[in-house]
Structures are given as C-alpha cells and as structure tokens.
Protein backbone atom coordinates (compact mmCIF):
# COMPACT_ATOMS: atom_id res chain seq x y z
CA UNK A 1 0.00 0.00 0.00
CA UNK A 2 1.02 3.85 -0.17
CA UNK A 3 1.82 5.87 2.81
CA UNK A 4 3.36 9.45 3.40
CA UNK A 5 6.34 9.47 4.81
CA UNK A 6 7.68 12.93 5.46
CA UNK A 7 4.98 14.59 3.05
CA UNK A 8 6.02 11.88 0.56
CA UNK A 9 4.34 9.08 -0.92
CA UNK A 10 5.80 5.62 -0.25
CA UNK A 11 5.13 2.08 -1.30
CA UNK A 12 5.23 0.03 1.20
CA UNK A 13 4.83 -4.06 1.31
CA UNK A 14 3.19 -6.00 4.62
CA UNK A 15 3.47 -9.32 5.16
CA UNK A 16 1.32 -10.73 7.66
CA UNK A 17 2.42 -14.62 8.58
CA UNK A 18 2.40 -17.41 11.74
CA UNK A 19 -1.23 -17.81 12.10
CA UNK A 20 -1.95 -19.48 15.17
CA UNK A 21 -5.40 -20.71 17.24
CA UNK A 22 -6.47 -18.56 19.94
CA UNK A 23 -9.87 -19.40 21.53
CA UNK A 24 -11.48 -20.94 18.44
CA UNK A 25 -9.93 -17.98 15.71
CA UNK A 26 -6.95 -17.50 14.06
CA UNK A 27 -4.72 -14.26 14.35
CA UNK A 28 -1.27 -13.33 12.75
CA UNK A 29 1.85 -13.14 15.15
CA UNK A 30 4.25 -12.01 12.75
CA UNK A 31 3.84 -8.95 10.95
CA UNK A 32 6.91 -7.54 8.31
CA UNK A 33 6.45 -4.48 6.53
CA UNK A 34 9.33 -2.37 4.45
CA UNK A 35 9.21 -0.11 1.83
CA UNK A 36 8.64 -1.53 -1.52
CA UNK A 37 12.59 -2.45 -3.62
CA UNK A 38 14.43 -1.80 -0.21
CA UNK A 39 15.14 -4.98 2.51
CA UNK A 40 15.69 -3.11 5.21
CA UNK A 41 12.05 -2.68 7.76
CA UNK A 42 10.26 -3.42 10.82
CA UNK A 43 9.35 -6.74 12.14
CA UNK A 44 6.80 -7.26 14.86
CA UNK A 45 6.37 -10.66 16.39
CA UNK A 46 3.49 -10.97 18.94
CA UNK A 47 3.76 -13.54 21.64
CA UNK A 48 0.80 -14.07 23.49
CA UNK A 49 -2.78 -12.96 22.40
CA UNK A 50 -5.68 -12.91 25.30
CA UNK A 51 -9.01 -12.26 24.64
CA UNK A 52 -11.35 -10.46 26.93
CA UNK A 53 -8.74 -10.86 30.12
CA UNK A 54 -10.30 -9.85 33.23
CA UNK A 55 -8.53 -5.64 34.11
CA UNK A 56 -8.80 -4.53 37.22
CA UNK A 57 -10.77 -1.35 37.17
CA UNK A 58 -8.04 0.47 39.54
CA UNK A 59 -5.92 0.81 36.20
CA UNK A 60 -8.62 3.45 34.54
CA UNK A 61 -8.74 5.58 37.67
CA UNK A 62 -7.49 8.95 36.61
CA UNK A 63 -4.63 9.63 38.79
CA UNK A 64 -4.72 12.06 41.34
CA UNK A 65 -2.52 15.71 40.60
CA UNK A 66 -0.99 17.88 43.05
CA UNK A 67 -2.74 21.35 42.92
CA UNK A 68 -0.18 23.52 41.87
CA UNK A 69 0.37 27.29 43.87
CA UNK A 70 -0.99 30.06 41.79
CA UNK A 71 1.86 32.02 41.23
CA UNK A 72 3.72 28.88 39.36
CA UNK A 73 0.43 28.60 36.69
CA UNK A 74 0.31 32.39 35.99
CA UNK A 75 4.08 31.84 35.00
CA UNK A 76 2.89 28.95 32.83
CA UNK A 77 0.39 30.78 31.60
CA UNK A 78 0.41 31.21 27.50
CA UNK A 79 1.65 34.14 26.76
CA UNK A 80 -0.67 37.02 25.66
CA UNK A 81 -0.56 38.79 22.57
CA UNK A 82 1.08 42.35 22.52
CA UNK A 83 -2.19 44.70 22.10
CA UNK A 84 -1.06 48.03 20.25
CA UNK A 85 -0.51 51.04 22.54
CA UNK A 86 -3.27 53.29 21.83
CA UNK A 87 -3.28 56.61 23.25
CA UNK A 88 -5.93 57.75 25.10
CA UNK A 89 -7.72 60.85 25.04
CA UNK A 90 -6.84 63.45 27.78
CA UNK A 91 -10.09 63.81 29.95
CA UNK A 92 -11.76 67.57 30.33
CA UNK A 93 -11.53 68.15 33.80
CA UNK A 94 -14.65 67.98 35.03
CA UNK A 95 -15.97 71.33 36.77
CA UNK A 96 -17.34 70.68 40.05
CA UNK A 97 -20.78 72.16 39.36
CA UNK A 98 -21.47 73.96 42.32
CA UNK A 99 -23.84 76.34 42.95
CA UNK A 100 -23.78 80.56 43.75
CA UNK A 101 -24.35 80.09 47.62
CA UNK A 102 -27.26 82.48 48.32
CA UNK A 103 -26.88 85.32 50.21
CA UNK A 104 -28.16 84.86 53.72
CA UNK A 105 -30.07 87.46 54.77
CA UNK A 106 -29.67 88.50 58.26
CA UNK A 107 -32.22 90.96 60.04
CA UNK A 108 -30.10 93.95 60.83
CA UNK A 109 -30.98 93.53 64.88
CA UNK A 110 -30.78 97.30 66.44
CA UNK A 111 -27.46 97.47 68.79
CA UNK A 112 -27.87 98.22 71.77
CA UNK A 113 -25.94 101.05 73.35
C-alpha cells in the first residue's frame, strides 16, 4: 500500500504470517512491513494474544494531581498577545458644578448702646 512518509508518498509491502489458534480464531503473530525495492524494515512478532482478560478497574482511575500554587500557573500561563498602545484621550476636567451660595439674609438687629 502507499503511505506518506515525510509529506512523501511511499510504497510500502506487509506481510502478515504465523497464524496461530487462539480461543477458536486464528490471528497473525508475525507482521513484516518495508518499503517496496528496499530490505531493510520493521518486524513485529506478537507472543501471546488474550481475549477479553479480566482488568482490574483500579488501572482506569485517573490519577490524582498535586494542585499547583498560583503564582507557578500564571508563569505557565500562555503568553498574551502584545495589544497596540493606543493613546488615550486626555479627559476635560470635570468642573465641580457647584452652585452661587445664596446670600443669607440677616435681620439687621438694632445694637444696643
């Protein structure tokens, strides 16, 4: 068959060979495959197939991961982007609005001598 190898397509030749029994069905325990015109490959022999073996249930258990301090992830962190300076516009002071206090009128009182 063809395969890409480095962006480039390859033929390759697989031999599959020494069939064996294994609970009532035959599977392949050799397996050769090397580029087509060239000797040099891989070999893979296989030996021991089980079907449906009884796994313990403890070997799926996501392991557990030390919380790590903040300061360490914020390091870690992916860097962000550069955002383009962009100058700002110079705020108008704001007038405090204040208002004209009124006069307060005061009776004149009459001083007494």
């Amino acid at each position: 068959g063809k395969r890409k190898m480095q962006g480039t397509d390859v033929e390759t030749e697989t031999t599959i060979g020494d069939y064996k029994e294994v609970e009532g069905m035959m599977f392949p325990f050799s397996i050769e495959s090397h580029m087509k015109g060239k000797p040099a490959g891989q070999s893979i022999a296989i030996e021991k197939i089980e079907l449906n073996p009884k796994l313990d249930s403890a070997s799926f258990v996501m392991p557990l991961v030390a919380e790590k301090p903040k300061e360490a992830e914020a390091q870690k962190a992916e860097p962000q982007m550069a955002q383009p300076a962009v100058a700002e516009k110079p705020k108008k002071a704001e007038a405090k609005k204040t208002q004209p206090k009124k006069a307060q009128s005061k009776k004149a009182e009459p001083k007494k001598p």
